[in-house]
Protein backbone atom coordinates (compact mmCIF):
# COMPACT_ATOMS: atom_id res chain seq x y z
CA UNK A 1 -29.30 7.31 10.89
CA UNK A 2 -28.91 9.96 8.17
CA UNK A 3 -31.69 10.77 5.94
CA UNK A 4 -30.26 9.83 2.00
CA UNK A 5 -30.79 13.02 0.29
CA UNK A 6 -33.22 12.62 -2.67
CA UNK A 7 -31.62 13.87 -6.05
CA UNK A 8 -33.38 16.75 -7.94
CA UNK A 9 -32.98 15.28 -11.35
CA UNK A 10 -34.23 18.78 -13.37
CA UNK A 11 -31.32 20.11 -11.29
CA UNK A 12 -29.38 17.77 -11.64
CA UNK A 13 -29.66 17.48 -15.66
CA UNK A 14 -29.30 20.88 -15.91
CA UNK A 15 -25.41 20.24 -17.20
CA UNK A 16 -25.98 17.59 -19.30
CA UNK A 17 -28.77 19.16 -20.81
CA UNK A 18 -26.67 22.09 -21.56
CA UNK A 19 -24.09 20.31 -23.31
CA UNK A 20 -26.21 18.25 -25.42
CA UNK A 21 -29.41 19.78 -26.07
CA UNK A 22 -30.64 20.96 -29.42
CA UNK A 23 -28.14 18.67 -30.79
CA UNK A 24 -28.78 17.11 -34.02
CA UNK A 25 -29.36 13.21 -34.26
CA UNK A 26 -26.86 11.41 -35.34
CA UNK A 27 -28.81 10.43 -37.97
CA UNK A 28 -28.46 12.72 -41.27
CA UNK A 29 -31.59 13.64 -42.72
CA UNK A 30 -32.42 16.42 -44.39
CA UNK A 31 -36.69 16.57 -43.33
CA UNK A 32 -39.33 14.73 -41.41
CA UNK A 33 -40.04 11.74 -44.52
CA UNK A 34 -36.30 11.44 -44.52
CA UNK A 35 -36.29 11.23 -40.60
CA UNK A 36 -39.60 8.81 -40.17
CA UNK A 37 -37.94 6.44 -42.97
CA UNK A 38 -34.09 6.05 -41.35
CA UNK A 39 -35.74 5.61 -37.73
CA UNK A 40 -37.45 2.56 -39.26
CA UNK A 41 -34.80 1.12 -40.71
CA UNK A 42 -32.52 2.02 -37.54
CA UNK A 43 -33.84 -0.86 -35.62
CA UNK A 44 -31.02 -3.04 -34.82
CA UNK A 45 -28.94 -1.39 -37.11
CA UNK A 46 -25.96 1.52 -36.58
CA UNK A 47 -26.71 4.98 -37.34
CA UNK A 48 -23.65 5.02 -39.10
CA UNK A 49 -24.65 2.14 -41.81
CA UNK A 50 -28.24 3.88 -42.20
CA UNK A 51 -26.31 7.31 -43.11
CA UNK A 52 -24.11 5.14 -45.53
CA UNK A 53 -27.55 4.18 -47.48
CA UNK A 54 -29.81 7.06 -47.50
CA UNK A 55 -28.71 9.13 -49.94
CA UNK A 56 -29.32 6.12 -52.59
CA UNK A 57 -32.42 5.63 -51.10
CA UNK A 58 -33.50 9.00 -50.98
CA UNK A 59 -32.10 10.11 -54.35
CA UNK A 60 -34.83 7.26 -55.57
CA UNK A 61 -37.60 8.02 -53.01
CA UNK A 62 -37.68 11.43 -52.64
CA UNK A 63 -40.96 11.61 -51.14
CA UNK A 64 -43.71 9.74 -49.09
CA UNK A 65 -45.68 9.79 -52.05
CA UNK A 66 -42.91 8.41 -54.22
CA UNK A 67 -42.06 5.91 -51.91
CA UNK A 68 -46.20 5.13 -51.41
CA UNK A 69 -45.88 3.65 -55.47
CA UNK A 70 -42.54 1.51 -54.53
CA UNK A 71 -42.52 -1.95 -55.55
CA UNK A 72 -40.91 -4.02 -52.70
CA UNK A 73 -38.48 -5.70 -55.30
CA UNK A 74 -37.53 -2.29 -56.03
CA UNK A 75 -36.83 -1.12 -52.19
CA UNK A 76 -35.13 -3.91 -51.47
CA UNK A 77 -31.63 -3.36 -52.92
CA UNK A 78 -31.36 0.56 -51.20
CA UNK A 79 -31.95 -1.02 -47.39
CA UNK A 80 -31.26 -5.00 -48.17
CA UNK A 81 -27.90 -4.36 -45.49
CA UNK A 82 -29.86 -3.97 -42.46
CA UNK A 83 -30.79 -6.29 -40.39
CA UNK A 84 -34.86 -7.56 -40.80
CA UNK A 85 -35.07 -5.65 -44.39
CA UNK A 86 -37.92 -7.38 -45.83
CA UNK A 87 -40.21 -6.75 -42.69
CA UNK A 88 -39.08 -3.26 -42.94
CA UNK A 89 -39.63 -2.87 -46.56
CA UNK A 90 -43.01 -3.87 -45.93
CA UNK A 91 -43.28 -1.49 -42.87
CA UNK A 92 -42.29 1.54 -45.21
CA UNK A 93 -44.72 0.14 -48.03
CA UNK A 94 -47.26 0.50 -45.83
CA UNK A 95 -46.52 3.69 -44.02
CA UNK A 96 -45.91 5.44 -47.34
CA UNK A 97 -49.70 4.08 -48.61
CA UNK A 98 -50.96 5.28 -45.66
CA UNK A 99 -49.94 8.59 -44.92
CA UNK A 100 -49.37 9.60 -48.70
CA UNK A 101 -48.17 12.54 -48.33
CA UNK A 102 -44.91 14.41 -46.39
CA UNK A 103 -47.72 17.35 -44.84
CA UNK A 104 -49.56 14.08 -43.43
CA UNK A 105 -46.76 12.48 -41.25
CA UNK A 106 -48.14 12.64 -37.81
CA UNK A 107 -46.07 14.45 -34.95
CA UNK A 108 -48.15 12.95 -32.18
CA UNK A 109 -47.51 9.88 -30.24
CA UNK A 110 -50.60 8.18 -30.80
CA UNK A 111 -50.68 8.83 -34.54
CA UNK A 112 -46.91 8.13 -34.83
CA UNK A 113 -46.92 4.70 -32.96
CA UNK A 114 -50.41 3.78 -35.06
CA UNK A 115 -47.41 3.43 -37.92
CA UNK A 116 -46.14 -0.10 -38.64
CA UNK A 117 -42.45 -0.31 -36.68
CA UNK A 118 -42.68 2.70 -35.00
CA UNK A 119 -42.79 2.64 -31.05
CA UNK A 120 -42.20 4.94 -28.54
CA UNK A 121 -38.68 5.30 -28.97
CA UNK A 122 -39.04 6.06 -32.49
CA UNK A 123 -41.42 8.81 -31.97
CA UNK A 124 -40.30 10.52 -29.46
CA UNK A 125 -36.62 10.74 -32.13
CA UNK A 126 -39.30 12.11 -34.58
CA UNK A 127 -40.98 14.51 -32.15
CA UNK A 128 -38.21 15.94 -30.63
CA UNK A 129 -36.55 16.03 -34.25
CA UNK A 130 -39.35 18.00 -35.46
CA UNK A 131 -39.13 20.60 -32.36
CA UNK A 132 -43.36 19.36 -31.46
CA UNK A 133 -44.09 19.13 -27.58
CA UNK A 134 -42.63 15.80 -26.14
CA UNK A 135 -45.38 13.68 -25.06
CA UNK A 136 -42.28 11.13 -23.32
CA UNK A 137 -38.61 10.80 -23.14
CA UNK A 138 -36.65 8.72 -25.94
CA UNK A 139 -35.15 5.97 -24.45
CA UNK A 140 -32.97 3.83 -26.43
CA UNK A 141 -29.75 1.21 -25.70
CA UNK A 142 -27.83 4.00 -24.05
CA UNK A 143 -30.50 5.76 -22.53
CA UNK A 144 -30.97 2.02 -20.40
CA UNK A 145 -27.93 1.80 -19.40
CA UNK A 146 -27.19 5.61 -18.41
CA UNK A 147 -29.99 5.61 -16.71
CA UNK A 148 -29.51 3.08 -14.26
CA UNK A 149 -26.28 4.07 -13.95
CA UNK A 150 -27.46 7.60 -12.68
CA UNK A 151 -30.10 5.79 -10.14
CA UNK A 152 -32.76 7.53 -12.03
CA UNK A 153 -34.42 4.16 -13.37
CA UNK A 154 -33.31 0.46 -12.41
CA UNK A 155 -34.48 -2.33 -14.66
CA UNK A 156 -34.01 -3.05 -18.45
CA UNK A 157 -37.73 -2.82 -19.53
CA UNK A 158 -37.56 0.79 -21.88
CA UNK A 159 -41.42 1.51 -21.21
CA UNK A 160 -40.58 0.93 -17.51
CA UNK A 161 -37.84 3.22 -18.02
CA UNK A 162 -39.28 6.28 -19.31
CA UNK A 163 -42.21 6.19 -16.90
CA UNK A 164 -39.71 6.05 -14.34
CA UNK A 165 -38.10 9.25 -15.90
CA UNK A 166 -41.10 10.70 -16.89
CA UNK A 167 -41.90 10.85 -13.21
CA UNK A 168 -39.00 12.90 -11.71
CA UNK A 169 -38.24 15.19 -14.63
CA UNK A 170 -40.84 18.24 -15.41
CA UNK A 171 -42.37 17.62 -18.65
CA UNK A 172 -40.97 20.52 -19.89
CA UNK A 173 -37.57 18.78 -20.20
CA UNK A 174 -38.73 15.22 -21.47
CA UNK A 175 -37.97 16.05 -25.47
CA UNK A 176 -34.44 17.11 -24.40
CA UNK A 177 -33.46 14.33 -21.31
CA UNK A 178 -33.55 11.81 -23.04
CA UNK A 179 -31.41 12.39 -26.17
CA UNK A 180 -29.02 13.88 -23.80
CA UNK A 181 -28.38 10.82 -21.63
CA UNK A 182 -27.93 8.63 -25.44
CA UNK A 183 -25.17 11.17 -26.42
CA UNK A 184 -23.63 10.93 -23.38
CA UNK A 185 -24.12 7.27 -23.71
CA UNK A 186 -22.35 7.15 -27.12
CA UNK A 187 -19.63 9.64 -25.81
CA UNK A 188 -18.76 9.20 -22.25
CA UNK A 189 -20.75 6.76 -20.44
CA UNK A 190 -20.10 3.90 -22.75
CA UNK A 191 -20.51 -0.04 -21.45
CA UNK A 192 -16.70 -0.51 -20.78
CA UNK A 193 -13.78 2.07 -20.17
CA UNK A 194 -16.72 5.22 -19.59
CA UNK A 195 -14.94 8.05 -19.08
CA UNK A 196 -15.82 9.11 -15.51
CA UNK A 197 -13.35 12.13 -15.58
CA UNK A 198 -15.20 13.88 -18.32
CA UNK A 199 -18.49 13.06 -17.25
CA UNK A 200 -20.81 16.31 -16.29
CA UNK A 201 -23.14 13.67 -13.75
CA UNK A 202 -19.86 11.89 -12.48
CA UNK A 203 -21.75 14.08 -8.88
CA UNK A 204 -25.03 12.43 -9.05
CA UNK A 205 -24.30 9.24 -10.92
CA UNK A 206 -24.54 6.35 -8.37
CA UNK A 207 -22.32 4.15 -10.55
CA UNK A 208 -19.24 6.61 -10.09
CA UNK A 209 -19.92 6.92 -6.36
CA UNK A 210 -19.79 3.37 -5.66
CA UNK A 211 -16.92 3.34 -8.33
CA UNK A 212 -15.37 6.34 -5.95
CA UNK A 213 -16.23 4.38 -2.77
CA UNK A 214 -14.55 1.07 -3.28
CA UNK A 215 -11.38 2.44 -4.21
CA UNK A 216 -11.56 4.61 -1.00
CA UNK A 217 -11.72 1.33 1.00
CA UNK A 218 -9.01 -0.40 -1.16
């Protein structure tokens, strides 16, 4: 019986990483307060709609410490069109009283995920964003499902699914892997119709090759 050959994912990624990394987040902010603020209100919300209200918002807030003196009845009308807006007007409240100040924002994991609504996904956006050493891989909606795809992670569990990263990619490309699988996510890979000829993993991806296989047999 043959021996499966194990994939070298930093080999492997070496493409993908290529064509997407560096790349700016789809997100459009213009510093690290403006950054921190959108990825909060992100949650279960398009990047597209959060875009749409930031300049309001920001044109009013322009600051951590202008936003630390808001008055939630105040907030509310910039961010009441996504989707949980009171909880995260309260979240910002109290991330802007906290941290005061722009200099103070934390570009660690620990003191980034100490911040109400911010998990692991958000921080490693803001880490990598902010060009600090990755301390994990982002992995968001299309991160999941690219990554099973690929046969790098199985499961739908996110923390799951960056350990399982973490573990066969040198830490030295975490801050970049994982942004690169969501663009390719958003571009290519996407959950019908992915477009498997344009695709620079289509080689390693397990989800093409049993694609590739079946119609061999058909």
């Amino acid at each position: 019986m043959a021996k499966i050959k194990k994939t070298d994912w930093n080999v492997a990624f070496k493409p993908l990483i290529a064509k997407y990394g560096n790349k700016h987040h789809p997100l459009h902010y213009k510093n690290i307060y403006q950054l921190l603020v959108m990825v909060v209100l992100s949650a279960q919300s398009t990047d597209n709609l959060i875009n749409d209200m930031a300049p309001a918002l920001f044109k009013k807030y322009k600051s951590m410490d202008a936003l630390s003196k808001a008055k939630k009845e105040e907030l509310l009308p910039f961010i009441n069109k996504v989707r949980g807006a009171l909880k995260k007007a309260d979240w910002l409240m109290r991330i802007a009283q906290q941290v005061k100040k722009d200099k103070n924002i934390p570009l660690t994991m620990e003191g980034l995920v100490e911040l109400p609504g911010l998990g692991r996904k958000s921080a490693n956006v803001i880490m990598r964003e902010a060009h600090v050493k990755a301390e994990g891989v982002i992995v968001d909606l299309h991160v999941l499902r690219v990554a099973s795809r690929l046969g790098i992670a199985k499961g739908d569990d996110a923390k799951d699914i960056e350990k399982q990263i973490m573990a066969e990619v040198d830490e030295k490309n975490w801050g970049e892997v994982g942004m690169a699988m969501s663009f390719l996510g958003r571009e290519i890979c996407r959950p019908t119709d992915p477009k498997h000829g344009e695709c620079v993993m289509n080689e390693v991806c397990d989800y093409f090759k049993k694609l590739h296989k079946v119609k061999k047999t058909k």
